[in-house]
C-alpha atoms as a PDB file:
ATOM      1  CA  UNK A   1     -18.300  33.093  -7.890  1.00  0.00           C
ATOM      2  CA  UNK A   2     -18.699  31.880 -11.740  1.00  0.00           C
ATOM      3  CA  UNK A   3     -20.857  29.353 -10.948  1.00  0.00           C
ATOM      4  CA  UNK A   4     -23.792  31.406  -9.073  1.00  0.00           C
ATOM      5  CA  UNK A   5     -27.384  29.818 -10.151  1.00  0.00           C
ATOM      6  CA  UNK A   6     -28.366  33.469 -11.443  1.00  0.00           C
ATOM      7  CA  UNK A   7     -31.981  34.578 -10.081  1.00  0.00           C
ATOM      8  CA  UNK A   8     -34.332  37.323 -10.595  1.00  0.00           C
ATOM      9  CA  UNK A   9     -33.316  40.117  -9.041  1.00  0.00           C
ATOM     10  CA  UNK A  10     -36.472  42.050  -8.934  1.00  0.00           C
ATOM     11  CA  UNK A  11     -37.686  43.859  -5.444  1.00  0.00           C
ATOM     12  CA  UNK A  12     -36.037  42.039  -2.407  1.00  0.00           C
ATOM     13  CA  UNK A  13     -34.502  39.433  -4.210  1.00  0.00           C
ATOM     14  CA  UNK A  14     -31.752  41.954  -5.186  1.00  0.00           C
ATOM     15  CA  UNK A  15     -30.421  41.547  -1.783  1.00  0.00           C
ATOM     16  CA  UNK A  16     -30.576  37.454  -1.712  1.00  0.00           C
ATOM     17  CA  UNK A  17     -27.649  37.511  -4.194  1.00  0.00           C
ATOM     18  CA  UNK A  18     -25.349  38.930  -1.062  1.00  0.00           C
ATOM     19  CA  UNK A  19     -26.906  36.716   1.623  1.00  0.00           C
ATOM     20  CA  UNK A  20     -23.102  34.750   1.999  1.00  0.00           C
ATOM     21  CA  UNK A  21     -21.151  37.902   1.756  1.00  0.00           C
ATOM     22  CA  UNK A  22     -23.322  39.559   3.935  1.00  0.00           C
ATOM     23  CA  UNK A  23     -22.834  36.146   6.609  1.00  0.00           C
ATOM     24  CA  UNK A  24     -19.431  36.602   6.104  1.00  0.00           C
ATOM     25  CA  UNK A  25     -19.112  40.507   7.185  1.00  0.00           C
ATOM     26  CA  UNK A  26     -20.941  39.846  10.265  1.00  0.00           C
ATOM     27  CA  UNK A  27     -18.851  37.035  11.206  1.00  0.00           C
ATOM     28  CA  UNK A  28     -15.902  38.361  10.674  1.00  0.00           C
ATOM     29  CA  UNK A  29     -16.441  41.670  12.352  1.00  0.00           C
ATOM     30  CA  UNK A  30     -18.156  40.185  15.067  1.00  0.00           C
ATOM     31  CA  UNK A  31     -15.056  38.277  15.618  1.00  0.00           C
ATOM     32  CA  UNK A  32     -12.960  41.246  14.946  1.00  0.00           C
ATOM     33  CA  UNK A  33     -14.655  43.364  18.011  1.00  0.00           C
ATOM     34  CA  UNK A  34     -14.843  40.181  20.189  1.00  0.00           C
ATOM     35  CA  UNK A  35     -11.323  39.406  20.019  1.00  0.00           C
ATOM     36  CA  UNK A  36     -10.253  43.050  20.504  1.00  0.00           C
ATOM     37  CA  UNK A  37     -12.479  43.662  23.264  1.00  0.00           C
ATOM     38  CA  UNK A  38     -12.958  40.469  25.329  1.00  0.00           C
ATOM     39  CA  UNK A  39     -10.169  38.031  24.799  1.00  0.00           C
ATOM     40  CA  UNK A  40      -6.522  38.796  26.043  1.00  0.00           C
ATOM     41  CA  UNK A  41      -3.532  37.549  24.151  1.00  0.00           C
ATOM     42  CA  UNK A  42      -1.126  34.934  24.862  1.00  0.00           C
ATOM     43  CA  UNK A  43       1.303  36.173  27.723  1.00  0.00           C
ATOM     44  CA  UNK A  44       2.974  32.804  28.184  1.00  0.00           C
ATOM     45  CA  UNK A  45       6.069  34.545  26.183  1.00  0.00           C
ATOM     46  CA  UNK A  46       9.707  34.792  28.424  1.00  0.00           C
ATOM     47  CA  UNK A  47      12.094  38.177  27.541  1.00  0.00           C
ATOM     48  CA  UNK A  48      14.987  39.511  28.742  1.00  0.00           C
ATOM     49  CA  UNK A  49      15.555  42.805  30.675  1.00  0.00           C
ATOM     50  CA  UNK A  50      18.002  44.036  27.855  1.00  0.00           C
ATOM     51  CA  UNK A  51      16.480  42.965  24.724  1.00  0.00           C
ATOM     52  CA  UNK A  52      17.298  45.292  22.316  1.00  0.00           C
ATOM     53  CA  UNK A  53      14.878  44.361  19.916  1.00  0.00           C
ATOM     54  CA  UNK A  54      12.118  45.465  22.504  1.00  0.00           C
ATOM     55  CA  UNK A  55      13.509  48.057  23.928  1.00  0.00           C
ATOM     56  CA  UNK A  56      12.076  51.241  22.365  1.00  0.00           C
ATOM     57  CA  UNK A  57      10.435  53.743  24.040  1.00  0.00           C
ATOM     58  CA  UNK A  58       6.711  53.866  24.876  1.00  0.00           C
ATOM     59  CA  UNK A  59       5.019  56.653  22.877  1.00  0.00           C
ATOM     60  CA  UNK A  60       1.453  57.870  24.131  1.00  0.00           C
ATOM     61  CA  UNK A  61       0.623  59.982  20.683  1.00  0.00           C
ATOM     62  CA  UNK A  62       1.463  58.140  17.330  1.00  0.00           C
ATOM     63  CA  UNK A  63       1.921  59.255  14.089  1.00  0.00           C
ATOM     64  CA  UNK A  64      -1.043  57.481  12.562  1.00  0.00           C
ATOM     65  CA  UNK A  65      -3.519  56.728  15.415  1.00  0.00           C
ATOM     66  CA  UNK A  66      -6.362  53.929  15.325  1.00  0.00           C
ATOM     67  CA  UNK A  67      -9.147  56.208  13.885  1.00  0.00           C
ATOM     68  CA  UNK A  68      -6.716  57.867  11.335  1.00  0.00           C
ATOM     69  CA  UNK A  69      -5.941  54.332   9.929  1.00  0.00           C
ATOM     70  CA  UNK A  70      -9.912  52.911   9.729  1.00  0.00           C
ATOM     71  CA  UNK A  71     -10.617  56.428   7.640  1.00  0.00           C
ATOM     72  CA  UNK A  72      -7.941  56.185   5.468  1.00  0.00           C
ATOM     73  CA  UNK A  73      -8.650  52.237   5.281  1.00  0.00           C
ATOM     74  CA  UNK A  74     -12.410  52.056   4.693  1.00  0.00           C
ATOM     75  CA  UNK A  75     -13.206  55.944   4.771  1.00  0.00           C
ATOM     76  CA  UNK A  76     -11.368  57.390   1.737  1.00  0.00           C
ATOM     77  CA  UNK A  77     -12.133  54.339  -0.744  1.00  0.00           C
ATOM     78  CA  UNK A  78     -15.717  55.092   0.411  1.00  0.00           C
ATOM     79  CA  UNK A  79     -15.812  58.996  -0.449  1.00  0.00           C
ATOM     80  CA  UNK A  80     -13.873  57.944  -3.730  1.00  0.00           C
ATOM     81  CA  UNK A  81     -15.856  55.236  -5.280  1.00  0.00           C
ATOM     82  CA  UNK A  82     -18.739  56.898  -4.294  1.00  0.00           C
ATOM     83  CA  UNK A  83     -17.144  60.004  -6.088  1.00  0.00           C
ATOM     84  CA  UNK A  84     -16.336  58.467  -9.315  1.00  0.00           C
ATOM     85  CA  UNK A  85     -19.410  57.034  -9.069  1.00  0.00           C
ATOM     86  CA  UNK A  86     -21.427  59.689  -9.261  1.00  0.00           C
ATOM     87  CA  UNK A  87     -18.848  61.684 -11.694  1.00  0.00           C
ATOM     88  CA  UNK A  88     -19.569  58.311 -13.879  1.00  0.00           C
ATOM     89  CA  UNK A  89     -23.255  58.503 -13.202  1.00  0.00           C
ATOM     90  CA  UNK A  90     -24.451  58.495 -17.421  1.00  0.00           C
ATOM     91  CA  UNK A  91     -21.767  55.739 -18.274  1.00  0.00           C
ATOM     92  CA  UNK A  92     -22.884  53.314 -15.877  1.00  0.00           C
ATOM     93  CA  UNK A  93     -25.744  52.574 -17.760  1.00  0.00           C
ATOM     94  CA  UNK A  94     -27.202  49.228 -19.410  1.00  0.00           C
ATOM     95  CA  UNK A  95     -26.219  50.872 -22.216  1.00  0.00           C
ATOM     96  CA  UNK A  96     -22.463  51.174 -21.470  1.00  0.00           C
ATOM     97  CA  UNK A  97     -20.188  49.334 -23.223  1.00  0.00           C
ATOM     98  CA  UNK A  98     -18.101  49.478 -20.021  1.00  0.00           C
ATOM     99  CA  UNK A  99     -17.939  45.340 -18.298  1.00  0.00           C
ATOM    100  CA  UNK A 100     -20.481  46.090 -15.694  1.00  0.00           C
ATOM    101  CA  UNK A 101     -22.613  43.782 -14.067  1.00  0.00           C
ATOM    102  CA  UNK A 102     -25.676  45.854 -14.619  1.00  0.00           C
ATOM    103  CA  UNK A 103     -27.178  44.710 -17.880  1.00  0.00           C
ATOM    104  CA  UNK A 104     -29.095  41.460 -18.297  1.00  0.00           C
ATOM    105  CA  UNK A 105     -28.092  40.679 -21.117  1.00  0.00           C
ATOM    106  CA  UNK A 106     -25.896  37.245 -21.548  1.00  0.00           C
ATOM    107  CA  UNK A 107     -22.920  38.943 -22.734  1.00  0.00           C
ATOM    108  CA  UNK A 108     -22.220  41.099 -19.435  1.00  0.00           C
ATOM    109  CA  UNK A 109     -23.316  38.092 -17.212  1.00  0.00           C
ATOM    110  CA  UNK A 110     -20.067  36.551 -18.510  1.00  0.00           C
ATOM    111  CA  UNK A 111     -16.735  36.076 -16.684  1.00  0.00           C
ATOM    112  CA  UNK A 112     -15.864  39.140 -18.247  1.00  0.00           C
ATOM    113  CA  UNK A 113     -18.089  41.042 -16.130  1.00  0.00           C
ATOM    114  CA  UNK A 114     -16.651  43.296 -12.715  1.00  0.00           C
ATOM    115  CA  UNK A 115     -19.420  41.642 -10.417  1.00  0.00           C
ATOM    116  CA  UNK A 116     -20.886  38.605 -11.319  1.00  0.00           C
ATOM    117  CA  UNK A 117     -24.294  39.754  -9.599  1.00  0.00           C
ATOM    118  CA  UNK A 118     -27.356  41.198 -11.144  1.00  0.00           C
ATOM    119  CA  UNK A 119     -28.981  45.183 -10.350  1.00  0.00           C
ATOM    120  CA  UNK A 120     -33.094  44.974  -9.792  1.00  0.00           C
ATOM    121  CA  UNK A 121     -34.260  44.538 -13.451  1.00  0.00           C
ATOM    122  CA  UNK A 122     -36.244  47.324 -12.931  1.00  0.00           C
ATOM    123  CA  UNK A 123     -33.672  50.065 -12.426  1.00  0.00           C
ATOM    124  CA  UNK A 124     -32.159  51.936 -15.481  1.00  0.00           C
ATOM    125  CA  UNK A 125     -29.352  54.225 -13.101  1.00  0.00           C
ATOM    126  CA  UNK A 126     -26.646  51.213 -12.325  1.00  0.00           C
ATOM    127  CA  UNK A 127     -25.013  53.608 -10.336  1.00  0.00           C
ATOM    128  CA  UNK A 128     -26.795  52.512  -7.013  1.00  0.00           C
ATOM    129  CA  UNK A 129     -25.972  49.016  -8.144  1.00  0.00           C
ATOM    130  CA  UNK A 130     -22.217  49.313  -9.025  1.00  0.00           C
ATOM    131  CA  UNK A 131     -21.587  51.400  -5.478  1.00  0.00           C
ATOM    132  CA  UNK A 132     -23.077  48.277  -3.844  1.00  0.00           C
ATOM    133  CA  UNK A 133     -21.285  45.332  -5.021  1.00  0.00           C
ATOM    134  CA  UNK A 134     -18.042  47.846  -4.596  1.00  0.00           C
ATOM    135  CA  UNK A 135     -18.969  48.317  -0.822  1.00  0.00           C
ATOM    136  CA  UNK A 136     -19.676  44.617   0.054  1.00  0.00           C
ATOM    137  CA  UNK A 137     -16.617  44.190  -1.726  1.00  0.00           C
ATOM    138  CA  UNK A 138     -14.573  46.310   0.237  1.00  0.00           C
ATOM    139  CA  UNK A 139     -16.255  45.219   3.664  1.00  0.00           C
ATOM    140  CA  UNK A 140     -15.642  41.362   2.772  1.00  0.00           C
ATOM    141  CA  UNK A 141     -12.169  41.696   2.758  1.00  0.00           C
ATOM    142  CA  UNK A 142     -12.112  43.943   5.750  1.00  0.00           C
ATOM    143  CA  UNK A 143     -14.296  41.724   7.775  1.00  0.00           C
ATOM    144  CA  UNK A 144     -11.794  38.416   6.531  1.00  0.00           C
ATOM    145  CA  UNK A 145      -8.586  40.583   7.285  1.00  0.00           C
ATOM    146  CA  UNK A 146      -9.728  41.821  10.615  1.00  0.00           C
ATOM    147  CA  UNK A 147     -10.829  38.475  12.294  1.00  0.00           C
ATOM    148  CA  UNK A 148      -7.583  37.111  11.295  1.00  0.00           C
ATOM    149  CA  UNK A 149      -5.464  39.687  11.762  1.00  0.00           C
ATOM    150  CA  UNK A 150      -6.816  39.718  15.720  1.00  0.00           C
ATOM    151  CA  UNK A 151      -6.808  35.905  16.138  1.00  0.00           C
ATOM    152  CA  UNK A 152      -3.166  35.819  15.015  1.00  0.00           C
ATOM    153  CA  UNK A 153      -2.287  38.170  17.130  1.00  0.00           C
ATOM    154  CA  UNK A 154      -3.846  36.536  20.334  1.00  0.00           C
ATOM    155  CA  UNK A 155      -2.879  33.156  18.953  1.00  0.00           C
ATOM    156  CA  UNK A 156       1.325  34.564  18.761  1.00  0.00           C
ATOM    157  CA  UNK A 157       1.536  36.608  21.521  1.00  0.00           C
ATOM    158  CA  UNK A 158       4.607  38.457  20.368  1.00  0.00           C
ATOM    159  CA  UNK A 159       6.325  41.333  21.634  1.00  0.00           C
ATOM    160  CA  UNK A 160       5.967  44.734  20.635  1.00  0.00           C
ATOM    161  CA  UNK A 161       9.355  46.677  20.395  1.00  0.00           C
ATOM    162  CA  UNK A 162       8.133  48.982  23.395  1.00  0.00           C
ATOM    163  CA  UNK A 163       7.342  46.232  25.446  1.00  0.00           C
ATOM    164  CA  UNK A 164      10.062  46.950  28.366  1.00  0.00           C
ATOM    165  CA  UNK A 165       8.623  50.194  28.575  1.00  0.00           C
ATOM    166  CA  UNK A 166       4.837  48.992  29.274  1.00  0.00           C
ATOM    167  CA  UNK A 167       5.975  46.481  31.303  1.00  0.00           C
ATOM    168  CA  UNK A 168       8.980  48.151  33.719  1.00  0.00           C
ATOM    169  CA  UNK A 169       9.636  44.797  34.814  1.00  0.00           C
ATOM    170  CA  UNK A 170      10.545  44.830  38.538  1.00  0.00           C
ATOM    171  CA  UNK A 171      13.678  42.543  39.683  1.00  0.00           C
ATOM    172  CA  UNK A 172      15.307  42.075  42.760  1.00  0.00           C
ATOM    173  CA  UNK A 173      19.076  43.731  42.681  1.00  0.00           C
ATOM    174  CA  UNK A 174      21.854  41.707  41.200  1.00  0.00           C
ATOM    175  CA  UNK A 175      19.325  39.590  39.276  1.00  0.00           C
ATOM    176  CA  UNK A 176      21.712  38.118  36.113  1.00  0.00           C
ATOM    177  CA  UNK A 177      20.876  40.113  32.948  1.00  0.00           C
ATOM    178  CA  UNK A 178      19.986  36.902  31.347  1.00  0.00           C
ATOM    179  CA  UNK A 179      17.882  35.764  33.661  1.00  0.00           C
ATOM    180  CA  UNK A 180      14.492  35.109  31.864  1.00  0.00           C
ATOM    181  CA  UNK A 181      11.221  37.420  32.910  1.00  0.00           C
ATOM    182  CA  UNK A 182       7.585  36.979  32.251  1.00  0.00           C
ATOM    183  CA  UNK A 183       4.474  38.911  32.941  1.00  0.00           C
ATOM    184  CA  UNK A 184       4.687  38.291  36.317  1.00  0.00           C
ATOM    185  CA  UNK A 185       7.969  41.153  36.614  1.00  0.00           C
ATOM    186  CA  UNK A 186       6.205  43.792  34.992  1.00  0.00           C
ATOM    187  CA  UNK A 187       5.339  46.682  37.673  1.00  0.00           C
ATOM    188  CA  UNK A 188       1.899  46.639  36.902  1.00  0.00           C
ATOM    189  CA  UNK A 189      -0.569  44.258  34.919  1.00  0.00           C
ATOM    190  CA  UNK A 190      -3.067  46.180  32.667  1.00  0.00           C
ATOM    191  CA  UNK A 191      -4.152  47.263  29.198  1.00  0.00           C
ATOM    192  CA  UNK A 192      -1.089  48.921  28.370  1.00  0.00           C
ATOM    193  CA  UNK A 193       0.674  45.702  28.959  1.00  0.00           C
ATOM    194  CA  UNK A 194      -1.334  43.321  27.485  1.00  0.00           C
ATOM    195  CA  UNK A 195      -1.526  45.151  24.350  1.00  0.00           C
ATOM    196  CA  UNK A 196       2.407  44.571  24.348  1.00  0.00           C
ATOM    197  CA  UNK A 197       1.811  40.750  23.431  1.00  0.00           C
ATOM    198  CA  UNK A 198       0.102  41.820  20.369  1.00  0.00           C
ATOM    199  CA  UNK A 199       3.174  42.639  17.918  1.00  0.00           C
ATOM    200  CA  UNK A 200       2.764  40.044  14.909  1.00  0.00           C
ATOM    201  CA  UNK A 201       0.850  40.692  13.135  1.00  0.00           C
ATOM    202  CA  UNK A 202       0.439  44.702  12.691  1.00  0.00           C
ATOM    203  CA  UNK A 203      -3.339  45.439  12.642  1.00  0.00           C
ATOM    204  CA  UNK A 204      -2.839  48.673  10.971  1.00  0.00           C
ATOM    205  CA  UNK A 205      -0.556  47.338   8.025  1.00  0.00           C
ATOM    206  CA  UNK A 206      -3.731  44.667   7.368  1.00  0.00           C
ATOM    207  CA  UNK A 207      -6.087  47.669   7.405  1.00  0.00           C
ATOM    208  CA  UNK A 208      -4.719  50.076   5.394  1.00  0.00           C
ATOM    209  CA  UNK A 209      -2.768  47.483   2.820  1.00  0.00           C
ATOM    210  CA  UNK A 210      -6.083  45.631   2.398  1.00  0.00           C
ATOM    211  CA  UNK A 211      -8.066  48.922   1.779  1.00  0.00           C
ATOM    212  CA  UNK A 212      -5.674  50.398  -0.714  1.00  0.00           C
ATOM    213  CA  UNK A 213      -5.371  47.506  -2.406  1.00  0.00           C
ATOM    214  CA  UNK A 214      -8.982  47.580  -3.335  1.00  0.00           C
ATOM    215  CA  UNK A 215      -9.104  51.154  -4.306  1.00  0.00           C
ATOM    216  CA  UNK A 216      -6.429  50.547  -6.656  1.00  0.00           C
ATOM    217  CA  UNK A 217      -7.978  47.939  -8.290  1.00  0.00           C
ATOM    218  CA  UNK A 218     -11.121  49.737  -8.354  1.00  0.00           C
ATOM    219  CA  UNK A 219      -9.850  53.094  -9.622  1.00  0.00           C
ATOM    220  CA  UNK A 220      -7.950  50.641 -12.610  1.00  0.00           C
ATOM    221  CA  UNK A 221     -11.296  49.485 -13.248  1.00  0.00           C
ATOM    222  CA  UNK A 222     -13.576  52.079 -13.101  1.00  0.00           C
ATOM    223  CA  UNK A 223     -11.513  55.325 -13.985  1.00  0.00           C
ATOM    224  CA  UNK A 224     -12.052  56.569 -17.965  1.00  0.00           C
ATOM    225  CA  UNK A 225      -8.800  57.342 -18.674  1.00  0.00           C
ATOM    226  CA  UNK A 226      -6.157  55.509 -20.534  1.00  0.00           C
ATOM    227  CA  UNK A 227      -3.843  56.575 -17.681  1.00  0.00           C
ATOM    228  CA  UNK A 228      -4.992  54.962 -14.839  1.00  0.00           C
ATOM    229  CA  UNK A 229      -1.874  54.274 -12.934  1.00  0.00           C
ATOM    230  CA  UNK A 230      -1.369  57.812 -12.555  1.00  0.00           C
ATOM    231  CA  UNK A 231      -4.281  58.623 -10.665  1.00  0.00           C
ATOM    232  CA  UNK A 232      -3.721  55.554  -8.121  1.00  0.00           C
ATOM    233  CA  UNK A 233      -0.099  55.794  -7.764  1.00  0.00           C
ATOM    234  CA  UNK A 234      -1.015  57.091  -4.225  1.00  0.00           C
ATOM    235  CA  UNK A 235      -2.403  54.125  -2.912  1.00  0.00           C
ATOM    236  CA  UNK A 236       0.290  51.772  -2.367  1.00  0.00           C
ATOM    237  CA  UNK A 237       2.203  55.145  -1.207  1.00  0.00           C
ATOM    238  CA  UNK A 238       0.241  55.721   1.195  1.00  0.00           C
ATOM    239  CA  UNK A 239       0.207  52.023   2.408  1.00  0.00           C
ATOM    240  CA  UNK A 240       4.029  52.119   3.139  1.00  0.00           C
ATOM    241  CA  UNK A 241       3.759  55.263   4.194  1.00  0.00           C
ATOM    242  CA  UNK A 242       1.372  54.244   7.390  1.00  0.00           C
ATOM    243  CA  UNK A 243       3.435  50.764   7.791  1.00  0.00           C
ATOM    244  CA  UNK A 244       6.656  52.386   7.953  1.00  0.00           C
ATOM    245  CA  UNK A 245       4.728  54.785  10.397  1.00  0.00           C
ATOM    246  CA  UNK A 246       4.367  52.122  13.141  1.00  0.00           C
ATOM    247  CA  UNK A 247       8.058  50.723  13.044  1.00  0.00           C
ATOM    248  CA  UNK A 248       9.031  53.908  14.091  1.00  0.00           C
ATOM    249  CA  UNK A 249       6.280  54.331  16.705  1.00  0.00           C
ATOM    250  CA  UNK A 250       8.081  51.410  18.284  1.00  0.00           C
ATOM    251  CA  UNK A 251       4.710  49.520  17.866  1.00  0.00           C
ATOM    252  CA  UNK A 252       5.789  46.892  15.466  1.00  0.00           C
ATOM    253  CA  UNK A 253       8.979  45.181  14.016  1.00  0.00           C
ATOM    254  CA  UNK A 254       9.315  45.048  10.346  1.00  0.00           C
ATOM    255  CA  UNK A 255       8.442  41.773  10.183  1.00  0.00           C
ATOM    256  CA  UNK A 256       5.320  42.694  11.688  1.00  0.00           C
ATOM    257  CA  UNK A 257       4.367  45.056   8.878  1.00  0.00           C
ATOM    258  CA  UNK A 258       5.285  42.763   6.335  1.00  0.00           C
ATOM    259  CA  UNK A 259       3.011  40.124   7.479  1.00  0.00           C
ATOM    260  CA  UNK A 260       0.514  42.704   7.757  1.00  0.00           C
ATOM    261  CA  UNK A 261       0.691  43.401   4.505  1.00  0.00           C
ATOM    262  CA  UNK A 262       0.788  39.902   3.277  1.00  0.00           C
ATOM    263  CA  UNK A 263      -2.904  39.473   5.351  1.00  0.00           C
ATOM    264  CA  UNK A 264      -4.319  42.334   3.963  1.00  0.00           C
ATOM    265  CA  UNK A 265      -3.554  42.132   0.026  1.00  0.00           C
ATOM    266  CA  UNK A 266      -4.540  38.288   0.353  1.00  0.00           C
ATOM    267  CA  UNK A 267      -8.100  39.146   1.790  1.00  0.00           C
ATOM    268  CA  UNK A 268      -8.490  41.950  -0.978  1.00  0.00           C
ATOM    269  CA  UNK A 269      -7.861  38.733  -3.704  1.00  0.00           C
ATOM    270  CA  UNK A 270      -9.976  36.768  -2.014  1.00  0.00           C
ATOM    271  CA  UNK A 271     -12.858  39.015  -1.713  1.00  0.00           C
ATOM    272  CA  UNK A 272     -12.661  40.330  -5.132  1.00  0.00           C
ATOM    273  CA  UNK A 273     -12.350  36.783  -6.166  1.00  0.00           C
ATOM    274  CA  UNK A 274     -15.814  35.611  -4.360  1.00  0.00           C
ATOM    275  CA  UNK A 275     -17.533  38.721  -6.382  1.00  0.00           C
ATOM    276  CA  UNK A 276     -16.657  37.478  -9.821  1.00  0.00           C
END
């Protein structure tokens, strides 16, 4: 934020710098667990007993389950900035002429600067530092993504292309084909079902496009080589890779993914934004 009152940022008053990003993570994530936990999605939705469009089959073992997605989302640009990091360790000094926030001098307190936020004026090893402001970085635009991502998709209540087959919706013989069902038709009323309603947006596509759009930024910023792109490439790769995992899952419709996505790279801009 370029127009931070800078402040000594000696001892405990390092951490002061973060207090609003640090608000931020806890508020969205404690939204983010609330939402996923506690609150049940909008159900008030009519379908059809031969919808095409959510008529896939219900598959207990996907291709890129829950846990897979958070390490590949927050995990692996964790293990690789703290990599480089380390690998970096004697550049990311005060007395690098790389852009990093670490010196106090006026010059690298400019806009020019990757973090607009101060290391303890007492520490000559930035690396600490650097890792830091990368990590609240990373967590701010998880935490923004996430709360959204789960109140949209309580707030829509849309379908998931499996729905028909979590819900076996139960209809008397000779019932018209066009005959409009709600929840109430499904066999049974549970978790299963209820996580049907929660299509649009796709959770995953937030998590891992918002997480891979950091790390490539990060690794264009922080990698010494002249070829950068080439050692990123992987990152939107493996982005598509997981979205295009859950269309044919039958958990989401393209659409889905795309708005995903659109949630995820928008929280990356915005967090890496709030840290200039």
């Amino acid at each position: 934020m370029g127009g931070r009152t800078k402040i000594d940022t000696v001892g405990n008053h390092y951490f002061l710098q973060f207090v609003i990003q640090y608000g931020i993570i806890l508020v969205g994530m404690g939204i983010f667990f609330i939402t996923e936990l506690f609150v049940l999605p909008r159900t008030a939705r009519h379908f059809l007993i031969n919808d095409p469009s959510i008529s896939k089959p219900f598959k207990e073992h996907e291709i890129v389950p829950t846990t897979l997605c958070l390490v590949l989302s927050l995990g692996v640009p964790t293990v690789v900035c703290l990599a480089v990091c380390l690998a970096q360790r004697g550049h990311l000094s005060r007395d690098s002429n790389m852009p990093l926030p670490v010196s106090l001098s006026p010059a690298a307190m400019s806009s020019n600067a990757v973090f607009a936020f101060r290391a303890p004026a007492n520490s000559g090893d930035s690396t600490v530092h650097v890792f830091h402001c990368s990590m609240v970085q990373l967590w701010l635009a998880t935490a923004l993504m996430a709360g959204t991502t789960n109140i949209l998709k309580l707030l829509i209540g849309n379908l998931r292309p499996d729905f028909l087959a979590r819900c076996k919706p139960q209809v008397p013989p000779g019932t018209p084909t066009s005959t409009l069902l709600t929840i109430k038709s499904c066999a049974m009323v549970n978790s299963i079902v209820y996580e049907g309603f929660k299509s649009t947006p796709s959770g995953h596509s937030s998590f891992i496009c918002c997480g891979m759009a950091f790390l490539f930024q990060w690794l264009g910023t922080f990698l010494p080589t002249k070829r950068r792109w080439v050692h990123r490439a992987w990152c939107p790769v493996l982005a598509v890779l997981v979205m295009w995992s859950r269309v044919i899952d039958g958990r989401h419709h393209w659409y889905d993914v795309v708005f995903g996505c659109a949630l995820g790279v928008t929280a990356h801009v915005i967090a890496a934004r709030a840290m200039k």
